[in-house]
C-alpha atoms as a PDB file:
ATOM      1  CA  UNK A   1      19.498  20.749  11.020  1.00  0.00           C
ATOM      2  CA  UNK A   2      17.277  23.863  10.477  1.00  0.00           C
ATOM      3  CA  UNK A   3      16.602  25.094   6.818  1.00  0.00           C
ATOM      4  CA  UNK A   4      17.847  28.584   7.426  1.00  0.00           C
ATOM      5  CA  UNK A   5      21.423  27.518   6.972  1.00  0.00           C
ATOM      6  CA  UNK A   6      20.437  25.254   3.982  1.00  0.00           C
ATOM      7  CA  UNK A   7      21.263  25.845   0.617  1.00  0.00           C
ATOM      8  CA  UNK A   8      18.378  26.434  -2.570  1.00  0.00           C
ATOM      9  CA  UNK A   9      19.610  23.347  -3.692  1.00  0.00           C
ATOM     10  CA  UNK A  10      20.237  21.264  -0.410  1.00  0.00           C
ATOM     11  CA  UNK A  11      16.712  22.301   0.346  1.00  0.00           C
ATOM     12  CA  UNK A  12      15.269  20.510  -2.847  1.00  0.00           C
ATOM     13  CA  UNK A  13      17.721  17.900  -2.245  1.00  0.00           C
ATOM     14  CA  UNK A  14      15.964  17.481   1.041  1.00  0.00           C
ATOM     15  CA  UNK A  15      11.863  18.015  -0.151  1.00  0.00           C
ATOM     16  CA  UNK A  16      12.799  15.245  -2.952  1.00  0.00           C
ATOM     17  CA  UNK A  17      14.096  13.036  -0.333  1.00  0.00           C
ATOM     18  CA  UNK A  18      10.753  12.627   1.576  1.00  0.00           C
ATOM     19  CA  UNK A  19       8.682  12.526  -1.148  1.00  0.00           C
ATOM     20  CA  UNK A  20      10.806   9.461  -2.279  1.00  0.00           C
ATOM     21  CA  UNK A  21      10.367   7.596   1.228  1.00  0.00           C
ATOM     22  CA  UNK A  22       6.700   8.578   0.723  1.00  0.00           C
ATOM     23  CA  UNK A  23       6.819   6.867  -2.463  1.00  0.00           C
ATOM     24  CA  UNK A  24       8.402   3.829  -1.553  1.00  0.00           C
ATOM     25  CA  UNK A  25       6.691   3.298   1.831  1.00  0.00           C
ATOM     26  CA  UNK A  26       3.251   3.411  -0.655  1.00  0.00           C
ATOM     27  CA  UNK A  27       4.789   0.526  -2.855  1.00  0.00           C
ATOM     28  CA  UNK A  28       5.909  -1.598   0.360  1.00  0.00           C
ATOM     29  CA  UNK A  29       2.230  -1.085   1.592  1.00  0.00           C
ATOM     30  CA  UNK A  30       1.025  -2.273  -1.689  1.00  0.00           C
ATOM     31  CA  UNK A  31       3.154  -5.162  -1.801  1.00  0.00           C
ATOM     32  CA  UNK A  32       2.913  -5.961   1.576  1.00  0.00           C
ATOM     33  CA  UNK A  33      -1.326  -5.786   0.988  1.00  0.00           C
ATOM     34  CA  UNK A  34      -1.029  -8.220  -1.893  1.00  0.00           C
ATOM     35  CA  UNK A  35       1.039 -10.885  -0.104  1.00  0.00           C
ATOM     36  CA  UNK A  36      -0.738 -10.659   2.993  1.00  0.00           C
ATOM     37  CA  UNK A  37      -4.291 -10.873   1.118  1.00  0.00           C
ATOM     38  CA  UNK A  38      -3.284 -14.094  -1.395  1.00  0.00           C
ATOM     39  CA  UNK A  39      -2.101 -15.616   1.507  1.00  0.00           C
ATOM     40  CA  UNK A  40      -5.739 -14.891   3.601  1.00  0.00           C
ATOM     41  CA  UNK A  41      -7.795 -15.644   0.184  1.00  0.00           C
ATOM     42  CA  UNK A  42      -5.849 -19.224  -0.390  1.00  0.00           C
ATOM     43  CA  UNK A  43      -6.156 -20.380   3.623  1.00  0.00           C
ATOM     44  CA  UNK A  44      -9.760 -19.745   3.338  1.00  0.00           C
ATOM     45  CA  UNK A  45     -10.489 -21.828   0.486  1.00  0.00           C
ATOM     46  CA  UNK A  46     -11.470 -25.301   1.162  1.00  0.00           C
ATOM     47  CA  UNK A  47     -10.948 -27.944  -1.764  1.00  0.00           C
ATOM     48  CA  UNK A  48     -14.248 -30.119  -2.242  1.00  0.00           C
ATOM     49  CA  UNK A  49     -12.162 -33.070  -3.177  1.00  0.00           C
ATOM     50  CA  UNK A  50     -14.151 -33.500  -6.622  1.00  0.00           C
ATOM     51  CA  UNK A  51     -12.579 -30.633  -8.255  1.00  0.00           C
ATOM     52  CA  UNK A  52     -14.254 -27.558  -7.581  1.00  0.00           C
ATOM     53  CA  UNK A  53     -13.025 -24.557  -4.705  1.00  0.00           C
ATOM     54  CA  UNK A  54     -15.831 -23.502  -2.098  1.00  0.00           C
ATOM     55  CA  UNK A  55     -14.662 -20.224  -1.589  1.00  0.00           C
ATOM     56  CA  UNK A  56     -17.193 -17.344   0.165  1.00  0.00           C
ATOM     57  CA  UNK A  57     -17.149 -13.869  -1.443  1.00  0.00           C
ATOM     58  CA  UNK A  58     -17.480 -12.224   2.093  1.00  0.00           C
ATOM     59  CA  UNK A  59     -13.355 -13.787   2.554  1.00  0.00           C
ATOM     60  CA  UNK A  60     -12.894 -10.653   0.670  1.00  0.00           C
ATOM     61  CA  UNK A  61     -13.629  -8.214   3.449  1.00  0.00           C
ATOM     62  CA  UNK A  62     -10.056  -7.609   4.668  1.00  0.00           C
ATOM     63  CA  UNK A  63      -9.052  -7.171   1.001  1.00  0.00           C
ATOM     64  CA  UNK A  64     -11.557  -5.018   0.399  1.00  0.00           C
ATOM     65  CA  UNK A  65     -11.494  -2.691   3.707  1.00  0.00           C
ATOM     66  CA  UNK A  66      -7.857  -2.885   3.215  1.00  0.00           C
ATOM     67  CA  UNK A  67      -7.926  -1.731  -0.448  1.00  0.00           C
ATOM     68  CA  UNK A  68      -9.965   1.224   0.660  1.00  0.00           C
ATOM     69  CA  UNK A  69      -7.082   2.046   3.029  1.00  0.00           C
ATOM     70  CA  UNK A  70      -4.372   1.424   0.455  1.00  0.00           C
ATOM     71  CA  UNK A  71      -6.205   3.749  -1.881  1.00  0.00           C
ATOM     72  CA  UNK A  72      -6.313   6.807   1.051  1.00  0.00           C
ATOM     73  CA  UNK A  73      -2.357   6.139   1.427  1.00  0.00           C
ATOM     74  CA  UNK A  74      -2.241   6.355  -2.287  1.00  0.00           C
ATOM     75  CA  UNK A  75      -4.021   9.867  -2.637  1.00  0.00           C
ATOM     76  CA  UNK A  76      -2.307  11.206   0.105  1.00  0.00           C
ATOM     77  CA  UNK A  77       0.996  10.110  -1.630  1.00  0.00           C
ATOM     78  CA  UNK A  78       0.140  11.065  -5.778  1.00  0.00           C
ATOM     79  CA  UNK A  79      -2.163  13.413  -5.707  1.00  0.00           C
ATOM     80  CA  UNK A  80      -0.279  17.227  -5.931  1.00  0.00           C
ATOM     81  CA  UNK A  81      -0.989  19.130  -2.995  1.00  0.00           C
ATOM     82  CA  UNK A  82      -1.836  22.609  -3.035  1.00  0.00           C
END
Protein backbone atom coordinates (compact mmCIF):
# COMPACT_ATOMS: atom_id res chain seq x y z
CA UNK A 1 0.00 0.00 0.00
CA UNK A 2 1.61 3.32 -1.13
CA UNK A 3 0.44 6.66 0.56
CA UNK A 4 -0.46 8.35 -2.68
CA UNK A 5 -3.80 6.61 -2.78
CA UNK A 6 -4.28 7.17 1.02
CA UNK A 7 -6.62 9.35 2.49
CA UNK A 8 -5.60 12.71 5.03
CA UNK A 9 -7.13 10.77 7.51
CA UNK A 10 -6.07 7.07 6.68
CA UNK A 11 -2.64 8.58 6.60
CA UNK A 12 -2.83 9.75 10.35
CA UNK A 13 -4.63 6.67 11.02
CA UNK A 14 -1.52 4.98 9.78
CA UNK A 15 1.51 7.52 11.48
CA UNK A 16 -0.56 6.92 14.90
CA UNK A 17 -0.40 3.30 14.37
CA UNK A 18 3.46 3.02 14.51
CA UNK A 19 3.99 5.33 16.98
CA UNK A 20 1.67 3.09 19.17
CA UNK A 21 3.77 -0.22 18.39
CA UNK A 22 6.73 2.07 19.19
CA UNK A 23 5.17 2.75 22.38
CA UNK A 24 4.29 -0.52 23.43
CA UNK A 25 7.41 -2.36 22.19
CA UNK A 26 9.26 0.43 24.80
CA UNK A 27 6.95 -0.82 27.73
CA UNK A 28 7.54 -4.68 26.81
CA UNK A 29 11.35 -3.78 26.85
CA UNK A 30 10.89 -2.21 30.16
CA UNK A 31 9.04 -4.94 31.57
CA UNK A 32 10.87 -7.48 30.06
CA UNK A 33 14.32 -5.52 31.67
CA UNK A 34 12.77 -5.60 35.11
CA UNK A 35 11.86 -9.31 35.18
CA UNK A 36 14.89 -10.41 33.62
CA UNK A 37 17.14 -8.18 36.10
CA UNK A 38 15.15 -9.30 39.64
CA UNK A 39 15.52 -12.57 38.48
CA UNK A 40 19.70 -12.05 37.80
CA UNK A 41 19.91 -9.79 41.16
CA UNK A 42 18.03 -12.67 43.42
CA UNK A 43 20.23 -15.83 41.77
CA UNK A 44 23.25 -13.94 42.66
CA UNK A 45 22.60 -13.44 46.17
CA UNK A 46 23.88 -15.98 48.49
CA UNK A 47 22.11 -16.26 52.04
CA UNK A 48 24.85 -16.37 54.93
CA UNK A 49 22.65 -18.63 56.92
CA UNK A 50 22.78 -16.15 60.06
CA UNK A 51 20.55 -13.66 58.58
CA UNK A 52 22.25 -11.29 56.53
CA UNK A 53 22.45 -11.34 52.20
CA UNK A 54 26.12 -11.19 50.70
CA UNK A 55 25.25 -9.57 47.70
CA UNK A 56 28.22 -7.71 45.38
CA UNK A 57 27.33 -4.27 43.95
CA UNK A 58 29.25 -5.13 40.65
CA UNK A 59 25.88 -7.97 40.13
CA UNK A 60 24.49 -4.75 38.99
CA UNK A 61 26.39 -4.45 35.74
CA UNK A 62 23.80 -6.01 33.40
CA UNK A 63 21.17 -3.81 35.10
CA UNK A 64 23.03 -1.04 34.78
CA UNK A 65 24.48 -1.41 31.02
CA UNK A 66 21.05 -2.52 30.31
CA UNK A 67 19.34 0.55 31.85
CA UNK A 68 21.58 2.69 29.73
CA UNK A 69 20.14 0.83 26.72
CA UNK A 70 16.55 1.01 27.93
CA UNK A 71 17.00 4.73 28.37
CA UNK A 72 18.40 5.16 24.39
CA UNK A 73 15.11 3.07 23.35
CA UNK A 74 13.24 5.44 25.53
CA UNK A 75 14.55 8.78 23.86
CA UNK A 76 14.30 7.47 20.63
CA UNK A 77 10.60 6.59 21.44
CA UNK A 78 9.36 10.09 23.69
CA UNK A 79 11.36 12.53 22.73
CA UNK A 80 9.49 14.72 19.60
CA UNK A 81 11.45 14.54 16.62
CA UNK A 82 12.08 17.34 14.48
Amino acid sequence: MNNYSLSPDEIKYQQALKRVKKIKGFYTHAVVYVVINIAIIFSKMNFTGNGNWNFEWRDLSTAFFWGIGLLGHALSVFMPTM
